[in-house]
PDB file of N, CA and C in Angstrom:
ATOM      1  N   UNK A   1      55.525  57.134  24.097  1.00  0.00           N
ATOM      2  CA  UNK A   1      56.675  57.010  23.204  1.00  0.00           C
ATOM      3  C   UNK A   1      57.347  55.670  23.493  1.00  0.00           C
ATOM      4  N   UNK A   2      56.920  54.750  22.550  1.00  0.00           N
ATOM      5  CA  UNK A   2      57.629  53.182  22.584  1.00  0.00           C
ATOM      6  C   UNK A   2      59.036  53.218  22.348  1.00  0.00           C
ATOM      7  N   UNK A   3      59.493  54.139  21.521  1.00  0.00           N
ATOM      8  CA  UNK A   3      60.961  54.099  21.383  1.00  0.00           C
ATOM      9  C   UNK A   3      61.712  54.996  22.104  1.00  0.00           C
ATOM     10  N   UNK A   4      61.419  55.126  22.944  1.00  0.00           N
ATOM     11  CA  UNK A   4      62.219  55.998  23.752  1.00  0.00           C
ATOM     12  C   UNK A   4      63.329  56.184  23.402  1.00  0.00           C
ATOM     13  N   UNK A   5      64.577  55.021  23.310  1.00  0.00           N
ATOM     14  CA  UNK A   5      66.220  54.741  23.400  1.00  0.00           C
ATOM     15  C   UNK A   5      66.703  55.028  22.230  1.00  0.00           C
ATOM     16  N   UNK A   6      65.666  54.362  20.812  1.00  0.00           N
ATOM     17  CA  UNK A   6      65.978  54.285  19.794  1.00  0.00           C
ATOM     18  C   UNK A   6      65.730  56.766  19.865  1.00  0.00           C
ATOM     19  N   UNK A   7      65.122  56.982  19.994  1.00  0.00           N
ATOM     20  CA  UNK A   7      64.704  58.428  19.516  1.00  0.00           C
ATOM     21  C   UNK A   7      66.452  59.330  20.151  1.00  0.00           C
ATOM     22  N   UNK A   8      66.351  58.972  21.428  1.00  0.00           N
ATOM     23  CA  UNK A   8      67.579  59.884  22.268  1.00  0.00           C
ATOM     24  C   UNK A   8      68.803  59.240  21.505  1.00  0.00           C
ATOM     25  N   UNK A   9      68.831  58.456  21.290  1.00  0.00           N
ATOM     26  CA  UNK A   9      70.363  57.869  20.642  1.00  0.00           C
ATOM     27  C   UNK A   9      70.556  58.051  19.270  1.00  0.00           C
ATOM     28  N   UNK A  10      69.567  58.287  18.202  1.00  0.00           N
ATOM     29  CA  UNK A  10      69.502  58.292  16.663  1.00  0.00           C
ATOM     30  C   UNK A  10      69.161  60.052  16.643  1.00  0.00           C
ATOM     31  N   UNK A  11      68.894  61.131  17.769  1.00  0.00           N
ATOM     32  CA  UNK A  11      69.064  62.313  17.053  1.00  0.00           C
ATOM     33  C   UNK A  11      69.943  62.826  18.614  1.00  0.00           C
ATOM     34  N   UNK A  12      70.556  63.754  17.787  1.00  0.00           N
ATOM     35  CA  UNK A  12      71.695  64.647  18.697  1.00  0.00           C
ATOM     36  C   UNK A  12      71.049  65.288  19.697  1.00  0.00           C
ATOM     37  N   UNK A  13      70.255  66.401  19.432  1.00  0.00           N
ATOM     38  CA  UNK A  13      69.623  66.565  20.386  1.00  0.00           C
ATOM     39  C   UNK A  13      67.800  66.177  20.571  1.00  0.00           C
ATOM     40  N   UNK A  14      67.549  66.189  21.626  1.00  0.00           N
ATOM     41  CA  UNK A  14      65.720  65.760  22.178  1.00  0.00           C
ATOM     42  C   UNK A  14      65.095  66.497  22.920  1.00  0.00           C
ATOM     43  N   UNK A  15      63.967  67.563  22.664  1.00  0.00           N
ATOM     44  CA  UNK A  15      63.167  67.570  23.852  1.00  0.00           C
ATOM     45  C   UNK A  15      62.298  67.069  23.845  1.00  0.00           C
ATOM     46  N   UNK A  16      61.835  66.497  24.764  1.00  0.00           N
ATOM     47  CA  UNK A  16      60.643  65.681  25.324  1.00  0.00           C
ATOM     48  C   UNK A  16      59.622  66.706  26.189  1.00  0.00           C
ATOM     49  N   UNK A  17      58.632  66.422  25.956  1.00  0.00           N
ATOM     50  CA  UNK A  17      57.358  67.360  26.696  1.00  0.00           C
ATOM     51  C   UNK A  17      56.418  65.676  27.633  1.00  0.00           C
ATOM     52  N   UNK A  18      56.502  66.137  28.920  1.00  0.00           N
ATOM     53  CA  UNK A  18      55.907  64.903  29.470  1.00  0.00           C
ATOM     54  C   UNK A  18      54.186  65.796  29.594  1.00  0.00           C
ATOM     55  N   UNK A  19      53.156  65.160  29.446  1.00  0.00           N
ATOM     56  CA  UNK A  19      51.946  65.880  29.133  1.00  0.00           C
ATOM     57  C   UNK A  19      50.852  64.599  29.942  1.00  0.00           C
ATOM     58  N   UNK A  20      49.431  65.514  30.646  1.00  0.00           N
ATOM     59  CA  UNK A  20      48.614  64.322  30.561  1.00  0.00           C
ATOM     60  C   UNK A  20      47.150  65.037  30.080  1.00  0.00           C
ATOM     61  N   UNK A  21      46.362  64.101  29.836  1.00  0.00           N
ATOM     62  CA  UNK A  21      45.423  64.529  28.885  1.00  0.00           C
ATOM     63  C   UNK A  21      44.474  65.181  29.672  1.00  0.00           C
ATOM     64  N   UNK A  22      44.128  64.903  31.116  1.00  0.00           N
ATOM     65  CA  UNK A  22      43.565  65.930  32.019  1.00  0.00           C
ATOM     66  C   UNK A  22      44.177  67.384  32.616  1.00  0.00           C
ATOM     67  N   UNK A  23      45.862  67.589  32.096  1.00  0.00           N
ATOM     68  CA  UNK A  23      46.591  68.573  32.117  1.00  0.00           C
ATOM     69  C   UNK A  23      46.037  70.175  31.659  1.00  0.00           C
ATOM     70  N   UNK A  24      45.359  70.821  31.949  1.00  0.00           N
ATOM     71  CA  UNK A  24      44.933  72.214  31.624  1.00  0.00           C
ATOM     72  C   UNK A  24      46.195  73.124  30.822  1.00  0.00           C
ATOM     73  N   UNK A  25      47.501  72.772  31.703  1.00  0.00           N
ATOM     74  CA  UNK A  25      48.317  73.825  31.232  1.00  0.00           C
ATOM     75  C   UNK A  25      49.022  72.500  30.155  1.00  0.00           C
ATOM     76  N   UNK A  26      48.864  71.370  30.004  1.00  0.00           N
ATOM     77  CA  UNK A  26      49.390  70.894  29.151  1.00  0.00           C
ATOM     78  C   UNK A  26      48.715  71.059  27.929  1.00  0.00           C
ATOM     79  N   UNK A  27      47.497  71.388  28.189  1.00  0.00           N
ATOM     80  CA  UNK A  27      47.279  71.699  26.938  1.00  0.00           C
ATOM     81  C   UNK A  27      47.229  72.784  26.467  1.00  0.00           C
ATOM     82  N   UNK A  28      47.413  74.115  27.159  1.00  0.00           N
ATOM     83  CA  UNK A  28      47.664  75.535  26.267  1.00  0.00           C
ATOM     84  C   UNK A  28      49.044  75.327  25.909  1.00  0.00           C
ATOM     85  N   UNK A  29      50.505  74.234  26.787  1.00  0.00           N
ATOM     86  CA  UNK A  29      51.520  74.266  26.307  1.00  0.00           C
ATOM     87  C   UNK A  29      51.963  74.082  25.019  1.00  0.00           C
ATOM     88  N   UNK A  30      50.803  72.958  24.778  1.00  0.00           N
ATOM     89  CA  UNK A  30      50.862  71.964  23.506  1.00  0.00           C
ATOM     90  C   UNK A  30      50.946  72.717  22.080  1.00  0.00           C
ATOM     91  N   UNK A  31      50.819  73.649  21.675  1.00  0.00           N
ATOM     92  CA  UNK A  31      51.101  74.713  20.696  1.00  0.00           C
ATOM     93  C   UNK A  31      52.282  75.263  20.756  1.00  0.00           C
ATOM     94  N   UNK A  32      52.361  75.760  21.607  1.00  0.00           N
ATOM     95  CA  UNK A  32      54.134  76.199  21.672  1.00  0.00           C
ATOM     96  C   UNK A  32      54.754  75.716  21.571  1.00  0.00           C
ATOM     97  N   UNK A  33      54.857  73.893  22.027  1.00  0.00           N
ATOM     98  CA  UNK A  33      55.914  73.079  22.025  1.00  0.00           C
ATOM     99  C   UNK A  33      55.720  73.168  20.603  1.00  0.00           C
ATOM    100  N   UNK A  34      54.374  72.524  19.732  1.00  0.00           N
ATOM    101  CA  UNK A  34      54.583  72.540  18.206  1.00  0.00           C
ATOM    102  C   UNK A  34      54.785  73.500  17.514  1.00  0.00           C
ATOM    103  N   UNK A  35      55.137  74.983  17.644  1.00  0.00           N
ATOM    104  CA  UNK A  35      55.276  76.211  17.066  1.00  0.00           C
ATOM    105  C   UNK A  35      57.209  75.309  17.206  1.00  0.00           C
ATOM    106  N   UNK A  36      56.963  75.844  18.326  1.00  0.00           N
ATOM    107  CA  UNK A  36      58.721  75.231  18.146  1.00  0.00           C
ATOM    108  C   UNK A  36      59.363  74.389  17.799  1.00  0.00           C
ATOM    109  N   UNK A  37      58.862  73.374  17.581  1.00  0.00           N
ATOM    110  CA  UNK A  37      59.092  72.271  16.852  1.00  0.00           C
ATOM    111  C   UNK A  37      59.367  72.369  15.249  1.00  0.00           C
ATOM    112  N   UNK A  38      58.312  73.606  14.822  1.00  0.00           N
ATOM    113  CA  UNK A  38      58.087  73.563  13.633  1.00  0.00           C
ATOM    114  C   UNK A  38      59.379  74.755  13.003  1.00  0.00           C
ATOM    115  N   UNK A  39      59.787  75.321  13.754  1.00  0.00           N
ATOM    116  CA  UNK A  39      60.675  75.764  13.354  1.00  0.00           C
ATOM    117  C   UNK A  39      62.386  76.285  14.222  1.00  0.00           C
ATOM    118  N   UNK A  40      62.239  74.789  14.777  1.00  0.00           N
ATOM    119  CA  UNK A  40      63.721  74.581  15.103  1.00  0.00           C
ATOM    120  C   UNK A  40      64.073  73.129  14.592  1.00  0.00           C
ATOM    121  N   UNK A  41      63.981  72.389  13.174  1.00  0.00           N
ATOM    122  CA  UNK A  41      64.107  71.603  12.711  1.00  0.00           C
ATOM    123  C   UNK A  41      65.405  70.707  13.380  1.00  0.00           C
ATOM    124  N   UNK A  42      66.621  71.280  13.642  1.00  0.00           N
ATOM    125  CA  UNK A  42      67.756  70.458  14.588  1.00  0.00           C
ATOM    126  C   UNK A  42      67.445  70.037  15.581  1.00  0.00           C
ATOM    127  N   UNK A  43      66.294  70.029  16.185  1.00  0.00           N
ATOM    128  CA  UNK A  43      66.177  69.379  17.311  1.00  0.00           C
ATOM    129  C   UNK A  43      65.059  68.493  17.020  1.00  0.00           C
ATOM    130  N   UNK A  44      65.091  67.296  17.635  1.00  0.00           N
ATOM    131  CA  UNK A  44      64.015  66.189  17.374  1.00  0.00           C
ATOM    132  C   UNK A  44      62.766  66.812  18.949  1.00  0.00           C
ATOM    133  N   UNK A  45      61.558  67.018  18.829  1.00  0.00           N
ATOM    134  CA  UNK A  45      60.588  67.378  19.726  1.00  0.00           C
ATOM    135  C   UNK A  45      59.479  65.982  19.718  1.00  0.00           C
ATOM    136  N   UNK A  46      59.480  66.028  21.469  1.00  0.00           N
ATOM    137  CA  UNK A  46      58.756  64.500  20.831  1.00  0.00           C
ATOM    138  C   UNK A  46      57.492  64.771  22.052  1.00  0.00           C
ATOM    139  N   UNK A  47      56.227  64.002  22.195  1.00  0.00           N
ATOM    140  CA  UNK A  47      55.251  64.046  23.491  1.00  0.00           C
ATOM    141  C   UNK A  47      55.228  63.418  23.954  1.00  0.00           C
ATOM    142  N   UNK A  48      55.338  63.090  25.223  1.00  0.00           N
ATOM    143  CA  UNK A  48      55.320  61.736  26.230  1.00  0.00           C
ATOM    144  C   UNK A  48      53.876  61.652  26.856  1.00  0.00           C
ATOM    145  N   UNK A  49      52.866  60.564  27.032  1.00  0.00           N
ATOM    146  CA  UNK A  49      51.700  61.246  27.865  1.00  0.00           C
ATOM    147  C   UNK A  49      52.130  60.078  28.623  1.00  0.00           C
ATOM    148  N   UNK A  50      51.876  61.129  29.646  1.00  0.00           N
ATOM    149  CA  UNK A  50      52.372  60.112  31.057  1.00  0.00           C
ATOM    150  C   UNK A  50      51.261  58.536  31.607  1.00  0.00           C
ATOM    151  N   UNK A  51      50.172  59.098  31.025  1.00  0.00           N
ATOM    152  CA  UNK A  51      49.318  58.288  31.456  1.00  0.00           C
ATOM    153  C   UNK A  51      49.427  56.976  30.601  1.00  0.00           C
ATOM    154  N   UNK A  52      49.878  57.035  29.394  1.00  0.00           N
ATOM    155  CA  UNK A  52      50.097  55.910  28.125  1.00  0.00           C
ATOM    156  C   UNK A  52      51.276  55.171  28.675  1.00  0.00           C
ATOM    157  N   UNK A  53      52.756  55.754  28.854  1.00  0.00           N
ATOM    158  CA  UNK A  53      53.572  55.832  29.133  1.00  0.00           C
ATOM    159  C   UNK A  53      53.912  55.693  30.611  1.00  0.00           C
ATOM    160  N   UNK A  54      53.385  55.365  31.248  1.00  0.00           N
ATOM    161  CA  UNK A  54      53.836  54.874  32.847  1.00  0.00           C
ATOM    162  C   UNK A  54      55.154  54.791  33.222  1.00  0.00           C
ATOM    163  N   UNK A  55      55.394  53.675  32.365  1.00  0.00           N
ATOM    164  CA  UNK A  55      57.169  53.163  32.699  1.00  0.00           C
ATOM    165  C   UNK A  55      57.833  54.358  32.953  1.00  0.00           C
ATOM    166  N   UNK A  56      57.732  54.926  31.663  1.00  0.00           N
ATOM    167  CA  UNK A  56      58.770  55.849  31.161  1.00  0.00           C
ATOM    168  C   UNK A  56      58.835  56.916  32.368  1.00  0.00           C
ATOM    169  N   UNK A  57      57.577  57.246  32.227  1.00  0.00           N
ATOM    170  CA  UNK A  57      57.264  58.698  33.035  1.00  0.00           C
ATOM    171  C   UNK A  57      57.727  58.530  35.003  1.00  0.00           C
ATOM    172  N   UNK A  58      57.882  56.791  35.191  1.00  0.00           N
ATOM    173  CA  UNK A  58      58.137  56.777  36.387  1.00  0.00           C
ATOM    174  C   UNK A  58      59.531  56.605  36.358  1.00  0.00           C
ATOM    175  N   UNK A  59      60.090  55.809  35.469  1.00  0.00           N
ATOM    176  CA  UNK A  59      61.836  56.134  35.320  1.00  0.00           C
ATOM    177  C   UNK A  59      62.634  57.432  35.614  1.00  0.00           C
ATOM    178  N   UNK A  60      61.669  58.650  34.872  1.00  0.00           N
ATOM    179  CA  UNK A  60      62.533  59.364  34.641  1.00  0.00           C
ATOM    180  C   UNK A  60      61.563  60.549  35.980  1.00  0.00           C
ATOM    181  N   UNK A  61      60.728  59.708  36.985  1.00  0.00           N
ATOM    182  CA  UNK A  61      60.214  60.400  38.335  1.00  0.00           C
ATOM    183  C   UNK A  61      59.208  61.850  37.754  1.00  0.00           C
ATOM    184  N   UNK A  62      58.958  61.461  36.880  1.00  0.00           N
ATOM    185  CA  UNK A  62      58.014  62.582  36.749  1.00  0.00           C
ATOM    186  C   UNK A  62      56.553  62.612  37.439  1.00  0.00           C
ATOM    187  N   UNK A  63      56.414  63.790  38.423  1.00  0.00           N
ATOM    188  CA  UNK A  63      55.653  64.082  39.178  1.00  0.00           C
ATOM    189  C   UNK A  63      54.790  65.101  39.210  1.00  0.00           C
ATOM    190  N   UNK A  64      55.311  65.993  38.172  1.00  0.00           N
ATOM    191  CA  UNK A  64      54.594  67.147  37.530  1.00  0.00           C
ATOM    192  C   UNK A  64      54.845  67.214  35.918  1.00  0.00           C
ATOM    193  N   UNK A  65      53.180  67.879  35.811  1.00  0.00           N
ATOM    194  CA  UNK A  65      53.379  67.647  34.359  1.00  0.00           C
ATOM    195  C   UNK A  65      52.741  69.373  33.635  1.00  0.00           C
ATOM    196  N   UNK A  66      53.374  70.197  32.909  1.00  0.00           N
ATOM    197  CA  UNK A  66      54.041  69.403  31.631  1.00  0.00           C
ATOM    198  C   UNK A  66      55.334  69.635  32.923  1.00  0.00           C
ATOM    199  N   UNK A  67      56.651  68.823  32.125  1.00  0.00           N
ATOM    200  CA  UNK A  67      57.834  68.094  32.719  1.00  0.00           C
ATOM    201  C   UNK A  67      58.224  68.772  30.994  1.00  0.00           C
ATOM    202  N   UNK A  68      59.561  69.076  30.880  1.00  0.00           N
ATOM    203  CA  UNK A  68      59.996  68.784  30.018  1.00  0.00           C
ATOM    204  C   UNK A  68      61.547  68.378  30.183  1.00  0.00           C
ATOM    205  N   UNK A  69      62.089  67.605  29.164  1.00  0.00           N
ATOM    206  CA  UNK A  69      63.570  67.111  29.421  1.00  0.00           C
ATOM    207  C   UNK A  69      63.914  67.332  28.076  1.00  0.00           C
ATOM    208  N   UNK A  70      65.770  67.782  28.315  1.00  0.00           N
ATOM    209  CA  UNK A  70      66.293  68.057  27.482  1.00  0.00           C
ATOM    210  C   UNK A  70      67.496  67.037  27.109  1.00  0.00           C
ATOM    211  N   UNK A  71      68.083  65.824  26.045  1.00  0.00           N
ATOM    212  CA  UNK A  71      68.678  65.124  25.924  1.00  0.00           C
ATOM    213  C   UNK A  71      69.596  65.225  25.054  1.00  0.00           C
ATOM    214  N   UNK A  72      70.979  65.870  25.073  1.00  0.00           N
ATOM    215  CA  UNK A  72      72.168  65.639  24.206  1.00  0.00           C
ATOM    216  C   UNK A  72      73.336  64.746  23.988  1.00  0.00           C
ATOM    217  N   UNK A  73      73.363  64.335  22.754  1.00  0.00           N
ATOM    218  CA  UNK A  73      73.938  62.907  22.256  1.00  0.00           C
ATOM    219  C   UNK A  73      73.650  61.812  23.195  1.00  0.00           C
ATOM    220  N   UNK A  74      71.830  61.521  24.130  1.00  0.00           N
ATOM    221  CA  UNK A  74      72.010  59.983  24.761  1.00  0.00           C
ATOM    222  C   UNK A  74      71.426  60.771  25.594  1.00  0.00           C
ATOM    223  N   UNK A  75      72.581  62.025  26.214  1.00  0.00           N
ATOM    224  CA  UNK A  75      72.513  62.396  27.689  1.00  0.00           C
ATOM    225  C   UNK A  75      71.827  63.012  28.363  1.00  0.00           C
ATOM    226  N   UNK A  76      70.854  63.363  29.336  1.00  0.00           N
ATOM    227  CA  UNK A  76      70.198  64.132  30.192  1.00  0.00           C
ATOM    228  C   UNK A  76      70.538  65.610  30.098  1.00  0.00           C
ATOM    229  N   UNK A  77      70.295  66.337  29.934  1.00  0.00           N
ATOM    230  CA  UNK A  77      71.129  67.725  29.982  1.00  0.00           C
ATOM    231  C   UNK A  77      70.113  68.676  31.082  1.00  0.00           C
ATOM    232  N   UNK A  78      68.814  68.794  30.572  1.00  0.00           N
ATOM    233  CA  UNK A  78      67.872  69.740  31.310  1.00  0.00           C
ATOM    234  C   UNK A  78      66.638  68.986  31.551  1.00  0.00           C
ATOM    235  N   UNK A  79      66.078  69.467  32.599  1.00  0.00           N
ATOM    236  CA  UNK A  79      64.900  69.334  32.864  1.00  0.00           C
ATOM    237  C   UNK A  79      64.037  70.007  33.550  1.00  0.00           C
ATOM    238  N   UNK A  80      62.615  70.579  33.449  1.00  0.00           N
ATOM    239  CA  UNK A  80      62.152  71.314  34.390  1.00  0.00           C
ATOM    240  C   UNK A  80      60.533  71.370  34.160  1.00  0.00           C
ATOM    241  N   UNK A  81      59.741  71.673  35.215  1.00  0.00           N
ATOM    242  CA  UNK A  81      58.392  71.287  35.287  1.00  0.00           C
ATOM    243  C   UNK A  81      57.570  72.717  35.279  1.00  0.00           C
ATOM    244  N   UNK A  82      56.948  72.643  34.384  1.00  0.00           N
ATOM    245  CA  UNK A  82      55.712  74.011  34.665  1.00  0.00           C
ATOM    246  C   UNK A  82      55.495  74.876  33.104  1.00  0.00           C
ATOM    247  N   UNK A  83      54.865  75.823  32.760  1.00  0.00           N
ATOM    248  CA  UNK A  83      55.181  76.315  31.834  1.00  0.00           C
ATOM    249  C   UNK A  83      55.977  77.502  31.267  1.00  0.00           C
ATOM    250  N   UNK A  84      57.084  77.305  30.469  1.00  0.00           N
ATOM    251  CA  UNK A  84      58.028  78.257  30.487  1.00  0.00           C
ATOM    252  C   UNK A  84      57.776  79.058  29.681  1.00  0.00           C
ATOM    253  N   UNK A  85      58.079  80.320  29.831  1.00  0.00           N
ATOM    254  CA  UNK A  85      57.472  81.424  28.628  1.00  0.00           C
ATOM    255  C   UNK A  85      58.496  81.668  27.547  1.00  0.00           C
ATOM    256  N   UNK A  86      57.737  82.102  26.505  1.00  0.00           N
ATOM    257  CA  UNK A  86      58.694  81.912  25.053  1.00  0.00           C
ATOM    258  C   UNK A  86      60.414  82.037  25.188  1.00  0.00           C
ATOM    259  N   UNK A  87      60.356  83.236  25.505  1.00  0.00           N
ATOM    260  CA  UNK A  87      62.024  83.971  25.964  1.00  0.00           C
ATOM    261  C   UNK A  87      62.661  82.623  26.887  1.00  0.00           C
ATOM    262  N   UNK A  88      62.094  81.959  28.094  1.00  0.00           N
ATOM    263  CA  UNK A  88      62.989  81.151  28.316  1.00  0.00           C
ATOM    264  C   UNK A  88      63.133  79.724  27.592  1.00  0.00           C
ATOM    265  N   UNK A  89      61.890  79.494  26.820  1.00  0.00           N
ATOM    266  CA  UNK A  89      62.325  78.044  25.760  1.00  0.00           C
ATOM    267  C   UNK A  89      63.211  78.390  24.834  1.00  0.00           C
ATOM    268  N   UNK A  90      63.311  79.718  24.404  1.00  0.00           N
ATOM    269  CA  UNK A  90      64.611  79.923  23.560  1.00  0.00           C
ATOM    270  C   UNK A  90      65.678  79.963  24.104  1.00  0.00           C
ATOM    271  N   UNK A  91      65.965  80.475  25.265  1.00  0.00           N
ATOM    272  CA  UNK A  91      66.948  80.044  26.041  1.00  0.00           C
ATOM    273  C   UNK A  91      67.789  78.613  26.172  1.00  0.00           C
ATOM    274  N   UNK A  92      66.324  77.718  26.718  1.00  0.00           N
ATOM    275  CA  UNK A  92      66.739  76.795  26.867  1.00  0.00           C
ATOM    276  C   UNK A  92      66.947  75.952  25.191  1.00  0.00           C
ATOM    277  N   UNK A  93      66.385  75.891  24.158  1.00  0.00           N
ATOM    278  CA  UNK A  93      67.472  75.744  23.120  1.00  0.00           C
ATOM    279  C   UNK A  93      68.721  76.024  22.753  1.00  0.00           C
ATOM    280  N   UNK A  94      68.873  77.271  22.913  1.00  0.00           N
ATOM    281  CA  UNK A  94      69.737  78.140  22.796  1.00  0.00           C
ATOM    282  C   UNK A  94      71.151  76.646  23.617  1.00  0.00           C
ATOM    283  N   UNK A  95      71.075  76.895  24.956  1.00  0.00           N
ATOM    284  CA  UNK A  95      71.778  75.926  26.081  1.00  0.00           C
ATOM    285  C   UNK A  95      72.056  74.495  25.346  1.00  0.00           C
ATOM    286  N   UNK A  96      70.615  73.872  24.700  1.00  0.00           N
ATOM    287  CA  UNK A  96      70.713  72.863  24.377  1.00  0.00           C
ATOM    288  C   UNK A  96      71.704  72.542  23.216  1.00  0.00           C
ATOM    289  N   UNK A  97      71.564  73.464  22.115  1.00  0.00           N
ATOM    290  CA  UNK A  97      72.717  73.506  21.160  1.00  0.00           C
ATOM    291  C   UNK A  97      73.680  73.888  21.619  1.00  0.00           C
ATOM    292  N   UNK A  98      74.430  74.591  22.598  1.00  0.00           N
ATOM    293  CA  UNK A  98      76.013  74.566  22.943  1.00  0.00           C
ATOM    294  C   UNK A  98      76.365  73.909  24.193  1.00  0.00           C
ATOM    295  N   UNK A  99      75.195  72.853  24.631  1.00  0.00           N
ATOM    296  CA  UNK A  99      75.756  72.520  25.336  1.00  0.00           C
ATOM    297  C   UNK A  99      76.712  71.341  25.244  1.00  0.00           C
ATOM    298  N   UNK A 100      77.684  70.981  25.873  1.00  0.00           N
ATOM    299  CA  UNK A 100      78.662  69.846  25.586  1.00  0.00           C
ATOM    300  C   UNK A 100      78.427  68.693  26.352  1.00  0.00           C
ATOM    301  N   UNK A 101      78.704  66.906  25.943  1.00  0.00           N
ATOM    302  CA  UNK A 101      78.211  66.801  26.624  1.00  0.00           C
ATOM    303  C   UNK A 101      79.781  65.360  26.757  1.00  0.00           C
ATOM    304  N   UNK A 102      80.402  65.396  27.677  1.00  0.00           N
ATOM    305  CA  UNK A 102      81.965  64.244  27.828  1.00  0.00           C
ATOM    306  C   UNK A 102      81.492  63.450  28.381  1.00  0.00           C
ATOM    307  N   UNK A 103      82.186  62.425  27.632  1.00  0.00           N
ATOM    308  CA  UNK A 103      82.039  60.654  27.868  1.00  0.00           C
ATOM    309  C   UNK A 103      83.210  60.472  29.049  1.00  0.00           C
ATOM    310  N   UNK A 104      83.536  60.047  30.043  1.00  0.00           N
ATOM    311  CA  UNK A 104      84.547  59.581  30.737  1.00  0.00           C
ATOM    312  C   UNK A 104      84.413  58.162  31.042  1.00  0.00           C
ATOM    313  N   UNK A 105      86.121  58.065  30.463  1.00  0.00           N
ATOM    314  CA  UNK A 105      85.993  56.589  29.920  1.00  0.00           C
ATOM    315  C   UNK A 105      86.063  55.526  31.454  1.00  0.00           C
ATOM    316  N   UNK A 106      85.451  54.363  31.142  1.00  0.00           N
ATOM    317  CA  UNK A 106      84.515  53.336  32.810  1.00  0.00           C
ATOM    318  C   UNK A 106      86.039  53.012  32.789  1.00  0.00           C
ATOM    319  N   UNK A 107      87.411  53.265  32.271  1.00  0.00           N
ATOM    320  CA  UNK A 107      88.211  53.073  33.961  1.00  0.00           C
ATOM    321  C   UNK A 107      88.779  53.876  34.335  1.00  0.00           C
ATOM    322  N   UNK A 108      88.218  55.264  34.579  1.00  0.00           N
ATOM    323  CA  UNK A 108      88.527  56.299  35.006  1.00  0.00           C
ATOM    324  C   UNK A 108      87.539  56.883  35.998  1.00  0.00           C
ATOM    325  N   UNK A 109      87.908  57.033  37.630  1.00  0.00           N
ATOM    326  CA  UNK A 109      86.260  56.870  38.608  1.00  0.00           C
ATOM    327  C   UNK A 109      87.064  58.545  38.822  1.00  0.00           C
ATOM    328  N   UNK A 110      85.876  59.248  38.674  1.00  0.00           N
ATOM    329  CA  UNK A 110      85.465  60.623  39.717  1.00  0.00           C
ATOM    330  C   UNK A 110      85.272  60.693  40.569  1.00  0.00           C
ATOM    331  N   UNK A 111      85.578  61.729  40.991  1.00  0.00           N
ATOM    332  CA  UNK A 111      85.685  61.648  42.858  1.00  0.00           C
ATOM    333  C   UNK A 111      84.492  62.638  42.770  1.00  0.00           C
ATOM    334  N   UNK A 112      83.340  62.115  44.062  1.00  0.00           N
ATOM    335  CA  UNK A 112      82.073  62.972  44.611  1.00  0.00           C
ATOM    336  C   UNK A 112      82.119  64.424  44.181  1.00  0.00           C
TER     337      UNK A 112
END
């Protein structure tokens, strides 16, 4: 995925599926992610193959694959490695649409 920045910033929410083509369970995943894709239209679903994708996949430390990440308005929200069964990817949509996600403005520092 060449556009990485342009994809997370132009739709509200993102999941990303990090995948590699010698992946066994990436590829029985690979249907489900597109079942779901196909009918949760509000969310942009995109494939990362790690092996195409290097940069990316080492930015964001992916070490197991499938990896998937969850991105609202920009932001990181979820992430988690292995394959999740139906009941919890609806879940984790479910999370992804209510989740909120606050800007705190750079001259205002948080404490640890």
């Amino acid at each position: 995925m060449s556009n990485f920045e342009d994809v997370v910033e132009q739709h509200e929410m993102v999941l990303l599926d990090f995948w590699a083509g010698w992946c066994q369970p990436c590829k029985t995943f690979s249907p489900v992610f597109e079942s779901l894709a196909a009918h949760n239209p509000d969310i942009f679903f995109g494939k990362v193959d790690t092996e195409a994708c290097k940069d990316l996949a080492e930015a964001f430390q992916v070490k197991s694959v499938p990896m998937l990440m969850a991105f609202k308005k920009g932001e990181l929200v979820w992430e988690g490695a292995g394959l999740l069964p139906p009941p919890q990817l609806e879940k984790l949509l479910e999370n992804l649409r209510a989740a909120t996600v606050e800007v705190v403005p750079a001259d205002e520092e948080q404490e640890p």
